[in-house]
Protein backbone atom coordinates (compact mmCIF):
# COMPACT_ATOMS: atom_id res chain seq x y z
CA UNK A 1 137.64 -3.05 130.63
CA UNK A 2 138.65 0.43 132.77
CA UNK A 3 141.77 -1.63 134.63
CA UNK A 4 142.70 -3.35 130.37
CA UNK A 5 142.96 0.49 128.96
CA UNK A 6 144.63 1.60 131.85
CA UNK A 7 147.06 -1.17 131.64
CA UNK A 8 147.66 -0.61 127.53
CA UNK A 9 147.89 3.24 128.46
CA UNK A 10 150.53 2.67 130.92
CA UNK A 11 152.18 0.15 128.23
CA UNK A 12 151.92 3.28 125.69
CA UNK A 13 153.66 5.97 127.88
CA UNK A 14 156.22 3.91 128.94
CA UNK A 15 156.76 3.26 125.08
CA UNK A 16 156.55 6.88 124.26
CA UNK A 17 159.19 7.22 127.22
CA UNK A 18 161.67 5.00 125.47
CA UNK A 19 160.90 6.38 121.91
CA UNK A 20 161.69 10.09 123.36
CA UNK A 21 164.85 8.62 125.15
CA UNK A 22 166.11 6.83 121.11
CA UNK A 23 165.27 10.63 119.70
CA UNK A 24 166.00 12.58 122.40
CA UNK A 25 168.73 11.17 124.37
CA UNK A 26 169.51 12.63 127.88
CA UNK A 27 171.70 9.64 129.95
CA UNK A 28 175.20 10.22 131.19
CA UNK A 29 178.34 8.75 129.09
CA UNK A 30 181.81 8.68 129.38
CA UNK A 31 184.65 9.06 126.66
CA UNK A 32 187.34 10.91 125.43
CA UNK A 33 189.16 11.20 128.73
CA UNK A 34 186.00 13.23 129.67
CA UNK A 35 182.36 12.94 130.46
CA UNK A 36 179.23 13.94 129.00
CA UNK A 37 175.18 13.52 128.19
CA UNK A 38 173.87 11.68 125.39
CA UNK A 39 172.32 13.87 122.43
CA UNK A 40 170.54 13.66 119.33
CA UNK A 41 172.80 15.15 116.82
CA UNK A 42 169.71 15.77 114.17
CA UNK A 43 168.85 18.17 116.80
CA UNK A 44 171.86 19.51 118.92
CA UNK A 45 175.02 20.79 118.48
CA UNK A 46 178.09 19.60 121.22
CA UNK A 47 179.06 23.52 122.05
CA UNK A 48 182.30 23.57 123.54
CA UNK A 49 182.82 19.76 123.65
CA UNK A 50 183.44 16.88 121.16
CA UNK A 51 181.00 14.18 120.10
CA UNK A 52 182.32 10.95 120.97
CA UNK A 53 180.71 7.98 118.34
CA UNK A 54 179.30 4.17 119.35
CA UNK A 55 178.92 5.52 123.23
CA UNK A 56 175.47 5.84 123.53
CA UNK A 57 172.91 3.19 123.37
CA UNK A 58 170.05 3.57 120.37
CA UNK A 59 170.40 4.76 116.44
CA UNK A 60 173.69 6.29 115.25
CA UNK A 61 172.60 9.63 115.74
CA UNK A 62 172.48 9.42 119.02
CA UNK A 63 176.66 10.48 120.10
CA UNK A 64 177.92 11.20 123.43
CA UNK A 65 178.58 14.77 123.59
CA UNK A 66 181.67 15.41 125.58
CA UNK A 67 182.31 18.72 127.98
CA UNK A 68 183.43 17.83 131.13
CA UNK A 69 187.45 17.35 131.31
CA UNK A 70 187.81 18.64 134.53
CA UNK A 71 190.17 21.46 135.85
CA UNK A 72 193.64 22.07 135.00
CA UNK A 73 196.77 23.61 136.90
CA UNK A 74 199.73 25.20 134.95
CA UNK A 75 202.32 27.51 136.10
CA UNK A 76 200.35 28.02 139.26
CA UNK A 77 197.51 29.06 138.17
CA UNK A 78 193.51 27.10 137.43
CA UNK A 79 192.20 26.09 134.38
CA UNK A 80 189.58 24.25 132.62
CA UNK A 81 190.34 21.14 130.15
CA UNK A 82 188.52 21.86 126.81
CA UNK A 83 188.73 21.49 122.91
CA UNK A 84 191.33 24.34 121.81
CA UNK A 85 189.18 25.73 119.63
CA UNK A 86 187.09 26.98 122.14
CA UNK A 87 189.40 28.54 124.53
CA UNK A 88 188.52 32.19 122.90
CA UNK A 89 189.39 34.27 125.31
CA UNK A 90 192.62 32.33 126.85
CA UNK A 91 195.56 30.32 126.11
CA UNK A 92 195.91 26.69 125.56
CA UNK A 93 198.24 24.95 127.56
CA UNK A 94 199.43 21.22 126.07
CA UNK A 95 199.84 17.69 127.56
CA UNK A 96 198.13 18.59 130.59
CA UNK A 97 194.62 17.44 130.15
CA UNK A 98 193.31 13.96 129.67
CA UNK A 99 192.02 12.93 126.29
CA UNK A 100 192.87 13.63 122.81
CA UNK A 101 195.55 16.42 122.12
CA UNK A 102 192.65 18.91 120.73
CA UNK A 103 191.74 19.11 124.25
CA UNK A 104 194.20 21.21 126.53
CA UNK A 105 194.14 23.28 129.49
CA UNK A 106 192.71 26.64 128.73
CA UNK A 107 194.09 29.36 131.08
CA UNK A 108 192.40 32.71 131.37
CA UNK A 109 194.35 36.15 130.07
CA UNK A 110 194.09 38.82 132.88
CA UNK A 111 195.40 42.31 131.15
CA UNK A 112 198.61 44.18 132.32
CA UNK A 113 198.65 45.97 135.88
CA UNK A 114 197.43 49.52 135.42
CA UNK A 115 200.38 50.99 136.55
CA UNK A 116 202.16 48.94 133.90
CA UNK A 117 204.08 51.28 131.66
CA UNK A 118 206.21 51.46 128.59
CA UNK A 119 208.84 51.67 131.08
CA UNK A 120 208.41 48.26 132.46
CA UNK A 121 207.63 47.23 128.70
CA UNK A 122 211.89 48.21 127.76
CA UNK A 123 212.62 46.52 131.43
CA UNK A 124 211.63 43.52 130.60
CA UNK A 125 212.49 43.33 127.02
CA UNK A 126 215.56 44.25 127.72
CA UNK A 127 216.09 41.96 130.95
CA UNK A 128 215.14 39.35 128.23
CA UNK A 129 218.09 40.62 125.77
CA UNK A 130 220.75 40.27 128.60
CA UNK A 131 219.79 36.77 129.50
CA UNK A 132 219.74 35.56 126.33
CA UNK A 133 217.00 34.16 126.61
CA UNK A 134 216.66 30.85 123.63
CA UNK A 135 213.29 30.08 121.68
CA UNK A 136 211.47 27.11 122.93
CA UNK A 137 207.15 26.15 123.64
CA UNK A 138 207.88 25.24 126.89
CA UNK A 139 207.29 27.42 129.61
CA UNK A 140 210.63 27.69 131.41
CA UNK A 141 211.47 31.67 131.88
CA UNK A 142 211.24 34.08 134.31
CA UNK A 143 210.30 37.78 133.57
CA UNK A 144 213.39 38.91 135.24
CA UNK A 145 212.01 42.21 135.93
CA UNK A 146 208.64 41.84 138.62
CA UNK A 147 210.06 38.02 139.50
CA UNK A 148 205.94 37.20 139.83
CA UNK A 149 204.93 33.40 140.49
CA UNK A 150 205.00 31.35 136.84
CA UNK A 151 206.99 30.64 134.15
CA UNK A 152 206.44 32.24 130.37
CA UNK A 153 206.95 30.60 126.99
CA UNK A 154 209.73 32.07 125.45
CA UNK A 155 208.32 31.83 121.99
CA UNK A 156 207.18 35.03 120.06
CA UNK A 157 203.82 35.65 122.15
CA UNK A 158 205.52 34.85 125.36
CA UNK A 159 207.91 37.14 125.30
CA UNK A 160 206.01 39.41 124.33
CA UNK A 161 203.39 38.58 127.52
CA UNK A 162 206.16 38.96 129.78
CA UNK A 163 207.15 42.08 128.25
CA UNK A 164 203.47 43.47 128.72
CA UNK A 165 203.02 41.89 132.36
CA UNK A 166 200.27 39.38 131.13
CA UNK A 167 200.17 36.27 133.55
CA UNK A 168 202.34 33.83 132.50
CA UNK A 169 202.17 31.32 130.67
CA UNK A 170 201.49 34.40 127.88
CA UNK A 171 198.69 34.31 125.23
CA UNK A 172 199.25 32.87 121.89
CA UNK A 173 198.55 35.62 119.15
CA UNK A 174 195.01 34.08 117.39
CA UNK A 175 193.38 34.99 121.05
CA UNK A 176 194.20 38.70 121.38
CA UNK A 177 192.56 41.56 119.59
CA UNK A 178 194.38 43.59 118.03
CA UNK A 179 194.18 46.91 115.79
CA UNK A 180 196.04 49.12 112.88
CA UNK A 181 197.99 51.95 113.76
CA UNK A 182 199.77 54.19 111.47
CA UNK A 183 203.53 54.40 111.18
CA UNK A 184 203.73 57.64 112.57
CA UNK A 185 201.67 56.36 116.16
CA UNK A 186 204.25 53.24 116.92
CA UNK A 187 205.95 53.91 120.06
CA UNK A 188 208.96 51.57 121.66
CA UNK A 189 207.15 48.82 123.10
CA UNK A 190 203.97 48.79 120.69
CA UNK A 191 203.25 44.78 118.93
CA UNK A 192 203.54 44.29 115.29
CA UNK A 193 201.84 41.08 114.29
CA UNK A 194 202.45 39.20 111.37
CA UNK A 195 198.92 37.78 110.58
CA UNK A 196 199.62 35.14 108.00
CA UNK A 197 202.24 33.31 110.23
CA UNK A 198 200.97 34.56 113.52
CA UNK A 199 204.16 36.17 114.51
CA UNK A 200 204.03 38.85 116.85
CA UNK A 201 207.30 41.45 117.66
CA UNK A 202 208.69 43.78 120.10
CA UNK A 203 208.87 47.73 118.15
CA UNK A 204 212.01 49.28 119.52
CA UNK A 205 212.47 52.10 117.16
CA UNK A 206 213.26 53.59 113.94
CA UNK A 207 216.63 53.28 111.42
CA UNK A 208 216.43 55.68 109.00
CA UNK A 209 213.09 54.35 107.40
CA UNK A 210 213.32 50.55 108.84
CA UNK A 211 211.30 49.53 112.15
CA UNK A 212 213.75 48.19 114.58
CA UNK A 213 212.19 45.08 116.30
CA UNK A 214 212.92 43.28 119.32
CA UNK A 215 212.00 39.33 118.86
CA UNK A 216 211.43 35.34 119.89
CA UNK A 217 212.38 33.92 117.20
């Protein structure tokens, strides 16, 4: 009778082992471009990664919770492939990561030099000016002033990125803080943002009453 309970009570564990597998999940999947663990979405969320449907084995609510795209390289420099909406504090780089176009290659901001100076600022905007330099996404553009390794966007943000010695490829405006100033505290070189179309300009100075603006545009 001791060796039949033992027997049923190994039967029940092993039971309760599967049933907390189905509720729980836990086993490594694969989708997306990317790779991930299986989770119980009654119960968990899939921070900084996407859920990925009909992966897993057991009920529905079991999903395959993708985080893990790898590394990325753009304009010399290392990255990490992840949904774009979490790249909070970088910029997202397209077309270089595997999976679905959401997920793109998130490159850290590292601030200006601290010897970087309004100076360099009018340098480089002006370098910028004298090249000509036409609107496009793709990063294909020099800074023309410090010649450092990378190329910069030469949209809005990257010139402006260039302009303030961020590492190219330049930030995209949604990831930077930024803060109000009066009228009478803009200097040459200061950002003024458009917030409802994300658009982000070069101050140069005043005429008469009217902000003179350097932009990508």
């Amino acid at each position: 009778i001791a060796m039949m309970l033992g027997f049923f009570s190994f039967v029940l564990m092993g039971l309760i082992s599967v049933s907390l597998l189905l509720v729980e999940g836990g086993s490594v999947c694969s989708a997306l471009g990317g790779s991930g663990e299986c989770v119980n979405t009654k119960y968990s969320t899939c921070e900084n990664g996407l859920f990925a449907p009909d992966v897993c084995e057991g009920p529905s609510n079991i999903e395959c919770c993708i985080t893990n795209w790898g590394n990325c390289n753009a304009d010399e420099q290392t990255g990490t492939c992840m949904p774009v909406s979490y790249c909070t504090n970088g910029t997202s780089v397209p077309t270089i990561c595997p999976g679905p176009s959401e997920v793109q290659c998130c490159m850290a901001l590292h601030p200006s030099p601290n010897n970087w100076t309004m100076t360099d600022v009018k340098n480089v905007a002006s370098a910028w000016l004298q090249a000509k330099v036409p609107y496009s996404w793709s990063q294909t553009t020099k800074q023309y002033v410090t010649h450092g390794p990378g190329l910069y966007r030469s949209d809005c943000s990257g010139f402006v990125s260039a302009a303030w010695g961020f590492s190219p490829p330049g930030f995209i405006v949604p990831t930077v803080p930024f803060y109000n100033i009066s009228e009478a505290q803009l200097r040459p070189g200061d950002a003024l943002v458009e917030d409802t179309f994300g658009h982000i300009a070069l101050f140069w100075g005043w005429n008469g009453t009217n902000p003179i603006v350097i932009e990508e545009c």
